[in-house]
C-alpha atoms as a PDB file:
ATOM      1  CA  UNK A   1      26.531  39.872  -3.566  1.00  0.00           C
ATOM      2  CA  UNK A   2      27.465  40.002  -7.152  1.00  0.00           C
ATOM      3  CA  UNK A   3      26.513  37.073  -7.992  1.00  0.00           C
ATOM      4  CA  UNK A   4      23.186  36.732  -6.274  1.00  0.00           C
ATOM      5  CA  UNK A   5      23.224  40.355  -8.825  1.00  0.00           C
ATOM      6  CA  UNK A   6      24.286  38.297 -11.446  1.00  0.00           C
ATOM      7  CA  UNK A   7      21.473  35.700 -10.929  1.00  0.00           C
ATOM      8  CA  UNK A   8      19.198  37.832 -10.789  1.00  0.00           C
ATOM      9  CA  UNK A   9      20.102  39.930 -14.033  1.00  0.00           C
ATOM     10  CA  UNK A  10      20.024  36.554 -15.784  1.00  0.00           C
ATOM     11  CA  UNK A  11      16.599  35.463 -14.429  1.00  0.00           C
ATOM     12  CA  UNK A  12      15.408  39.170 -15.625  1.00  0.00           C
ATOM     13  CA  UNK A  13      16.726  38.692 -19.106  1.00  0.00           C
ATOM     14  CA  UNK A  14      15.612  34.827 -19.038  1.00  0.00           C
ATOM     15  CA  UNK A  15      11.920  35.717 -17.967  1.00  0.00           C
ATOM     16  CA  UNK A  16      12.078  38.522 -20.232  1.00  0.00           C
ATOM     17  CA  UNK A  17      12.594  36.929 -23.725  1.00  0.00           C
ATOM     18  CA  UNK A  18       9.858  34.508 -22.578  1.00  0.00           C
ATOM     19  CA  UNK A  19       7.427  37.217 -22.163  1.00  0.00           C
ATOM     20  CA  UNK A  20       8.884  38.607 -25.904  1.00  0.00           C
ATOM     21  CA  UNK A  21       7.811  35.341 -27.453  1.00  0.00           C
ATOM     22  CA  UNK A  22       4.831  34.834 -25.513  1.00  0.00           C
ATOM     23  CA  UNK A  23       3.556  38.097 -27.326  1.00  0.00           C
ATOM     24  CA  UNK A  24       4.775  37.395 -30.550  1.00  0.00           C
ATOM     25  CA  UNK A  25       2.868  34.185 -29.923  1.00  0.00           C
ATOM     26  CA  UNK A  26      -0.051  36.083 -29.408  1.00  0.00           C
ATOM     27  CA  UNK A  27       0.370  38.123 -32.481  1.00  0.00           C
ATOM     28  CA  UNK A  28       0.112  35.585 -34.626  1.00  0.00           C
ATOM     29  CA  UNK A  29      -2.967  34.216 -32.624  1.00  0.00           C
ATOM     30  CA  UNK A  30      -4.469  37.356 -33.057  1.00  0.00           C
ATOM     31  CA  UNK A  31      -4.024  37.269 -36.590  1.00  0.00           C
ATOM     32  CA  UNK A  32      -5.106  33.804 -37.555  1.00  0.00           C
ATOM     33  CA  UNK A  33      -8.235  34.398 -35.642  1.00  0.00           C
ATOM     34  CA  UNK A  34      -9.207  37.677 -37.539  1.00  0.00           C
ATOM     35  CA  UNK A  35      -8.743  35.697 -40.789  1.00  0.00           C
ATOM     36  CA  UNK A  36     -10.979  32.804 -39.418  1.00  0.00           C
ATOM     37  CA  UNK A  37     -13.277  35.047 -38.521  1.00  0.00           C
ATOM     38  CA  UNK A  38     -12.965  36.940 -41.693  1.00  0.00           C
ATOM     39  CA  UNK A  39     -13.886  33.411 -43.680  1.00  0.00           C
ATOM     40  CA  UNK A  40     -16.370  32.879 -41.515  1.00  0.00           C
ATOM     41  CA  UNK A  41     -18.227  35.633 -41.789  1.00  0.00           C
ATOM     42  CA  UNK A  42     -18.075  35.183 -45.751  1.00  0.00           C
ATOM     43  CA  UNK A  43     -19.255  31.880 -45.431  1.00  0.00           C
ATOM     44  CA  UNK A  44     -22.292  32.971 -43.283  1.00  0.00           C
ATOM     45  CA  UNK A  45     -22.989  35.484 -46.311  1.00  0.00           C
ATOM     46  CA  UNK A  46     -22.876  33.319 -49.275  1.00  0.00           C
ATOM     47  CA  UNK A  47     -25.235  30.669 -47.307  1.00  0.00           C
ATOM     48  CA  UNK A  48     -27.300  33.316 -46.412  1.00  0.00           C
ATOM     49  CA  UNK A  49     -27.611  34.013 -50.400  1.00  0.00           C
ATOM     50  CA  UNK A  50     -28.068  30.261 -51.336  1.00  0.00           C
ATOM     51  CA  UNK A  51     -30.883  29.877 -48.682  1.00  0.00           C
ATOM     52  CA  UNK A  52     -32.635  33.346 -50.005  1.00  0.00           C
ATOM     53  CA  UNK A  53     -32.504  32.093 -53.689  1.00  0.00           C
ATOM     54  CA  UNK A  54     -33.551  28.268 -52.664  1.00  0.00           C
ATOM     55  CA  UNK A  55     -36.262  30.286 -50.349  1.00  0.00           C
ATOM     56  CA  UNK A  56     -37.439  32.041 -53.466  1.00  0.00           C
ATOM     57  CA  UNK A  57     -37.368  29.647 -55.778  1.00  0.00           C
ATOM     58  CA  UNK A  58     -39.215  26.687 -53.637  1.00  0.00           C
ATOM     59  CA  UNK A  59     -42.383  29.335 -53.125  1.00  0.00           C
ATOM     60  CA  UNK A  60     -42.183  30.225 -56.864  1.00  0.00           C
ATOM     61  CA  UNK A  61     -42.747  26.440 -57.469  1.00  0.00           C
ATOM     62  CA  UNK A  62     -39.897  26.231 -59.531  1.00  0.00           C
ATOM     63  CA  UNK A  63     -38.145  23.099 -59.891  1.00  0.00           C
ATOM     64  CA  UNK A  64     -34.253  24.021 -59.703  1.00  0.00           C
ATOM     65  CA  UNK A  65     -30.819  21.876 -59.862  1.00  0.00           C
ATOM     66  CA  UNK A  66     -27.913  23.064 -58.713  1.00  0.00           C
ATOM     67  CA  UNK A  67     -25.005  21.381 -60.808  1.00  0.00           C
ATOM     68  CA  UNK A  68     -21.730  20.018 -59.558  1.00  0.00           C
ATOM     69  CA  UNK A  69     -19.592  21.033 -62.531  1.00  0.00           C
ATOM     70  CA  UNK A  70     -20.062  19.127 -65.560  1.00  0.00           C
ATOM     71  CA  UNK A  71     -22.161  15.883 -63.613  1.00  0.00           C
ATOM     72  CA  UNK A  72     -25.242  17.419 -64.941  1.00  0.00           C
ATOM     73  CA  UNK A  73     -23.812  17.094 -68.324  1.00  0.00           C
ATOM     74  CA  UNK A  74     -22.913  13.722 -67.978  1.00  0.00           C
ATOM     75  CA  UNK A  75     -26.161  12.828 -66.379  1.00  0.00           C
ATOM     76  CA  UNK A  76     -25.571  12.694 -63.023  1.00  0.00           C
ATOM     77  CA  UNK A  77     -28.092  13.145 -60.439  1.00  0.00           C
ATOM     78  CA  UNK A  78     -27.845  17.104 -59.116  1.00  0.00           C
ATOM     79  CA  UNK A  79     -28.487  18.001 -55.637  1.00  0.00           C
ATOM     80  CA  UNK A  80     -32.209  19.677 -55.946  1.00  0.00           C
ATOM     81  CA  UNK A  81     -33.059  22.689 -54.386  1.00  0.00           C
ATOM     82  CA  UNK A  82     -34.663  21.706 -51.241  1.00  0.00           C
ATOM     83  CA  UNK A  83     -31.364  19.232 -50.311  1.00  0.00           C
ATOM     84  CA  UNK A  84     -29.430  22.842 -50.264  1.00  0.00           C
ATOM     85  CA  UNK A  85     -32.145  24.658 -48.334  1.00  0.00           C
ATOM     86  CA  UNK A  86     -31.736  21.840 -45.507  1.00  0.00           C
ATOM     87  CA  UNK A  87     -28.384  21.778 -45.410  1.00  0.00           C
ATOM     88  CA  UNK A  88     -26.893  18.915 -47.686  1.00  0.00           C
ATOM     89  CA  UNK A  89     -24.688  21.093 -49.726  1.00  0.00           C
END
C-alpha cells in the first residue's frame, strides 16, 4: 500500500511540474503575441499614413519621390509615388 502511495505521490508531483511549465510556456506565448500584435498594429498605422499622403498627393497631380537615403543624391532611381500606393515599398 505504501508504495502504490508512493507512486502515486510521485506521478502527482511529476504531472504537476509539467502543468507549471506548460503555463509558464504559455506566459511567454501570451506575451510574444501581444508584442506581435502590438507591431502589427503600428505597421497597419504608418501604411495607413503613407497610402493617405500618396492618396493625396496622386489627386493633387503632384509628382512625388520618396528617397531611399542618400540614392536620390547619388542619382539613383526613387520609388515614385504610385509604386508605394500599390504596394512596392
Amino acid at each position: 500500500m505504501d508504495s502504490q502511495f508512493s507512486q502515486l505521490q510521485a506521478d502527482f508531483e511529476y504531472n504537476l511540474q509539467l502543468l507549471q511549465d506548460r503555463d509558464s510556456e504559455l506566459q511567454q506565448y501570451d506575451g510574444n503575441a501581444a508584442l506581435q500584435a502590438a507591431v502589427l498594429a503600428d505597421n497597419a498605422q504608418q501604411l495607413a499614413v503613407l497610402q493617405e499622403a500618396c492618396t493625396e498627393a496622386q489627386n493633387g497631380g503632384w509628382d512625388v519621390s520618396i528617397s531611399k537615403g542618400s540614392e536620390e543624391r547619388q542619382g539613383k532611381p526613387t520609388m515614385r509615388c504610385a509604386e508605394v500606393c500599390m504596394g512596392g515599398v
